[in-house]
Protein backbone atom coordinates (compact mmCIF):
# COMPACT_ATOMS: atom_id res chain seq x y z
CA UNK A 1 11.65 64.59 -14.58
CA UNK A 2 11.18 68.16 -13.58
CA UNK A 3 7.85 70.09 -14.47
CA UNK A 4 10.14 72.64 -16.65
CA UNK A 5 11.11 69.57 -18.47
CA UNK A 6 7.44 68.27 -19.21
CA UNK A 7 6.43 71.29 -20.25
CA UNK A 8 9.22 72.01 -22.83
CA UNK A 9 8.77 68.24 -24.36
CA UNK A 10 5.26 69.55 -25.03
CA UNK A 11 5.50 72.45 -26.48
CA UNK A 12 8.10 70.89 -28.66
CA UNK A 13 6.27 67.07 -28.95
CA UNK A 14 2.34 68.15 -28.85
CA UNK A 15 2.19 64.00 -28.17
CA UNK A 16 3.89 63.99 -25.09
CA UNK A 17 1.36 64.43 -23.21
CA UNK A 18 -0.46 61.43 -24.42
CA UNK A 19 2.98 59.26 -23.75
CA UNK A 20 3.31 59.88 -20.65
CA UNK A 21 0.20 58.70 -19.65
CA UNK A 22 0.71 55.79 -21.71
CA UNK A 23 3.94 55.19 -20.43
CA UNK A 24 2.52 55.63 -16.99
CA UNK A 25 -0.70 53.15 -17.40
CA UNK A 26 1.93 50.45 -18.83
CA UNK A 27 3.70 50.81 -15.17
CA UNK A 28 0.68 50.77 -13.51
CA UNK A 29 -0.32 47.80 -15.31
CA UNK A 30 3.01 46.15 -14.78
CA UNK A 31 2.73 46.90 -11.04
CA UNK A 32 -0.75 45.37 -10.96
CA UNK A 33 0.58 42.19 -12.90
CA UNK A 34 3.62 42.22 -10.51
CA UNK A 35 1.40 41.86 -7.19
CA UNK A 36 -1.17 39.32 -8.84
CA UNK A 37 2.23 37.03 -9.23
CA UNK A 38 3.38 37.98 -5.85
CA UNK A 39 -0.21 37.40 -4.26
CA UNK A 40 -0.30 33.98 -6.61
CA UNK A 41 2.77 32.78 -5.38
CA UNK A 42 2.31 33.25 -1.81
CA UNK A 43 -1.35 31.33 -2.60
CA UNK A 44 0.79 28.74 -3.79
CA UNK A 45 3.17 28.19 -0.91
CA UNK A 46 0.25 28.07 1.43
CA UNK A 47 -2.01 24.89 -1.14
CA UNK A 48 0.21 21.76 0.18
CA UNK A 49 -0.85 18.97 -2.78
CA UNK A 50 -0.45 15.36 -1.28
CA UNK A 51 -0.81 12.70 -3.65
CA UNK A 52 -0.50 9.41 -1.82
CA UNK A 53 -0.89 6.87 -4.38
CA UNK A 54 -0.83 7.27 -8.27
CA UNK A 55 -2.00 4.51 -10.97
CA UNK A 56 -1.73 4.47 -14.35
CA UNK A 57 -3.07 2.26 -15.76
CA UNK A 58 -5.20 -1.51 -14.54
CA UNK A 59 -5.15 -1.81 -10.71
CA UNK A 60 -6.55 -5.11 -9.15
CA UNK A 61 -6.83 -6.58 -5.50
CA UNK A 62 -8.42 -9.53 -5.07
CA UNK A 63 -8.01 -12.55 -2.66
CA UNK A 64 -7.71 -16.51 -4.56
CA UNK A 65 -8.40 -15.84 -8.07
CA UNK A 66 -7.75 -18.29 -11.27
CA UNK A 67 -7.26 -15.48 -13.66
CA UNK A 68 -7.17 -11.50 -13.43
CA UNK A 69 -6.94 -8.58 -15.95
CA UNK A 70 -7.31 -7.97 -19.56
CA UNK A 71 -7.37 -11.03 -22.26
CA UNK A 72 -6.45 -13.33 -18.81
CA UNK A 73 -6.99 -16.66 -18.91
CA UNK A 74 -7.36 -19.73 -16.54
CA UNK A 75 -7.48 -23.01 -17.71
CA UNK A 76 -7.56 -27.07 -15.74
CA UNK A 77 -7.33 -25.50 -12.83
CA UNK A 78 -8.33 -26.47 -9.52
CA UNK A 79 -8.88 -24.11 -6.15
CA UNK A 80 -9.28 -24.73 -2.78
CA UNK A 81 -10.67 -21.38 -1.02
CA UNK A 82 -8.83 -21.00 2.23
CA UNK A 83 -10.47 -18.21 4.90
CA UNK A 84 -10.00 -17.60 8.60
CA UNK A 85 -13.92 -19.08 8.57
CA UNK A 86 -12.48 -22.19 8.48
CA UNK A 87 -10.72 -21.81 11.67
CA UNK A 88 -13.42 -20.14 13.33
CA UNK A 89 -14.51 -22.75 15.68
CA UNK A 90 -10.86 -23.47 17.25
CA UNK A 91 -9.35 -21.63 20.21
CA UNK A 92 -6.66 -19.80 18.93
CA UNK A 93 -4.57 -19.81 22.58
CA UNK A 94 -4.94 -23.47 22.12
CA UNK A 95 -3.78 -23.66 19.17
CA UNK A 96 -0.70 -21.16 19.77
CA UNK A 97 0.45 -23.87 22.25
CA UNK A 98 0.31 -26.66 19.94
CA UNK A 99 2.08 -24.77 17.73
CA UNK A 100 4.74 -24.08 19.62
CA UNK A 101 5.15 -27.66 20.59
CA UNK A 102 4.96 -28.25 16.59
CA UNK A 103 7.46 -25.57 16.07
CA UNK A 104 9.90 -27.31 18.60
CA UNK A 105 9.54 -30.88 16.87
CA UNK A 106 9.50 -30.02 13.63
CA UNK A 107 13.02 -28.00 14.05
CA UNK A 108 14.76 -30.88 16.07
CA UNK A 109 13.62 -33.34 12.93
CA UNK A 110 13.99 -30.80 10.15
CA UNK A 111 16.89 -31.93 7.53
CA UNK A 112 15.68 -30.74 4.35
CA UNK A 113 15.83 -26.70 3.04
CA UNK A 114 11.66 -27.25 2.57
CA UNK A 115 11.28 -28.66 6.27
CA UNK A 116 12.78 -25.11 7.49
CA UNK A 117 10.79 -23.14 5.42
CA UNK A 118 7.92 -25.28 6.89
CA UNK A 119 8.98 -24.53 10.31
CA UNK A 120 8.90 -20.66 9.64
CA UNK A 121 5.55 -21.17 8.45
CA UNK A 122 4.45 -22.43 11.86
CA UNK A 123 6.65 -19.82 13.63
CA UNK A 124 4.38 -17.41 11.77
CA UNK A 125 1.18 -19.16 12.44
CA UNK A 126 1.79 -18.98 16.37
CA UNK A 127 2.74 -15.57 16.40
CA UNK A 128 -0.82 -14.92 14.61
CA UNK A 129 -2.46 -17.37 16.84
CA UNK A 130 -1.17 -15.63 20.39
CA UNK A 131 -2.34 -12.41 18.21
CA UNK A 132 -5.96 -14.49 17.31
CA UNK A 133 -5.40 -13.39 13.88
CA UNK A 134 -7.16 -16.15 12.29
CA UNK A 135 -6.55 -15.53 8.59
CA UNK A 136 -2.92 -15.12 9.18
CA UNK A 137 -3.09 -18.44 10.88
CA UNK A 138 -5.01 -20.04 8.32
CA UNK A 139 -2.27 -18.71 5.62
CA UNK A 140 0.72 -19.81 7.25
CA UNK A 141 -0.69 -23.23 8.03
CA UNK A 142 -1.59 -23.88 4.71
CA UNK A 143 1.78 -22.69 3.75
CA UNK A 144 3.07 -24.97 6.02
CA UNK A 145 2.94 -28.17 3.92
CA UNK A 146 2.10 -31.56 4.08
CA UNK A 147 5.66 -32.49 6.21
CA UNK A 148 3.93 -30.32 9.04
CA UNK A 149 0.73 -32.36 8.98
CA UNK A 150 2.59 -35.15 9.26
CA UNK A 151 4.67 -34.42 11.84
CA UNK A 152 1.43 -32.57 13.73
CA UNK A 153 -0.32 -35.95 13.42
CA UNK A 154 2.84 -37.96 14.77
CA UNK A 155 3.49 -36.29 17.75
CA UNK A 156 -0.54 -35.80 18.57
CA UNK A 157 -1.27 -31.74 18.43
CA UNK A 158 -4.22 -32.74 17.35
CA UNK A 159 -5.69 -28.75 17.18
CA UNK A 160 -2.61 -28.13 15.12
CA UNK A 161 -3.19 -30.75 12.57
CA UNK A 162 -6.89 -30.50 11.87
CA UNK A 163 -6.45 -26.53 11.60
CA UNK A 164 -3.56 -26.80 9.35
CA UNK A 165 -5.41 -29.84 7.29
CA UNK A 166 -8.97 -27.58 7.16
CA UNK A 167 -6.23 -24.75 5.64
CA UNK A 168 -4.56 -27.24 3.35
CA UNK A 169 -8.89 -28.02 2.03
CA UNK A 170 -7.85 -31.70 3.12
């Protein structure tokens, strides 16, 4: 708008005057708001928000337990607490080669769907045991089943059998 033009809206609206400057603090103001968003949203980019694990509600870890959480119940139950402790006294490169001598009976004999799932179970013990990860061992062999003592006892690995019967609580 040309100064000619100002000055004949106010001599012909005395309240000019007084709009333009109201009309001119509104742009300001908008301006103002305008960079506040602009300076807010490059804030944003630049806050990375991680969230790496989320629970709503109960959460619970725990090793053996009979009974966990709200209104849970256990009842005639019986427990047998199984820790790498109780392998703690036998050489676990020892007991990797019994294993494997296990492992290699125990498949030639297997027949039944259980006696394969067995001989995982000592697959996964020796692979703990050449690791020394005694409460992996411990697991497994107590997974293992009584078919794997058995056969352990008849073919004399004797490390084998006592660590998978002091798994087993026997």
């Amino acid at each position: 708008m040309s100064a000619g033009s100002f000055v004949w809206i106010q001599n012909h609206f005395p309240d000019a005057a007084v709009f333009k400057a109201a009309v001119d603090d509104e742009i300001r103001r908008k301006e103002a708001a305008d960079a506040e968003q602009r300076e807010a949203a490059r804030h944003r980019e630049r806050v990375a928000i991680e969230i790496r694990e989320l629970n709503v509600g109960d959460n619970y870890t725990a090793g053996q337990v009979g009974a966990m959480g709200p209104h849970a119940h256990a009842h005639d139950i019986s427990m047998n607490q199984v820790s790498a402790n109780e392998l703690a006294q036998i050489d676990m490169r020892t007991l990797s080669t019994e294993l494997a001598t296990l492992r290699h009976e125990m498949r030639r004999t297997a027949v039944e769907p259980e006696h394969d799932v067995a001989v995982g179970q000592i697959a996964a013990a020796e692979i703990a045991a050449q690791k020394g990860d005694a409460s992996i061992v411990a697991r497994r062999l107590k997974n293992a089943g009584k078919w794997a003592v058995d056969v352990a006892t008849k073919i004399g690995v004797n490390v084998a059998s006592e660590a998978m019967k002091k798994s087993m609580g026997m």
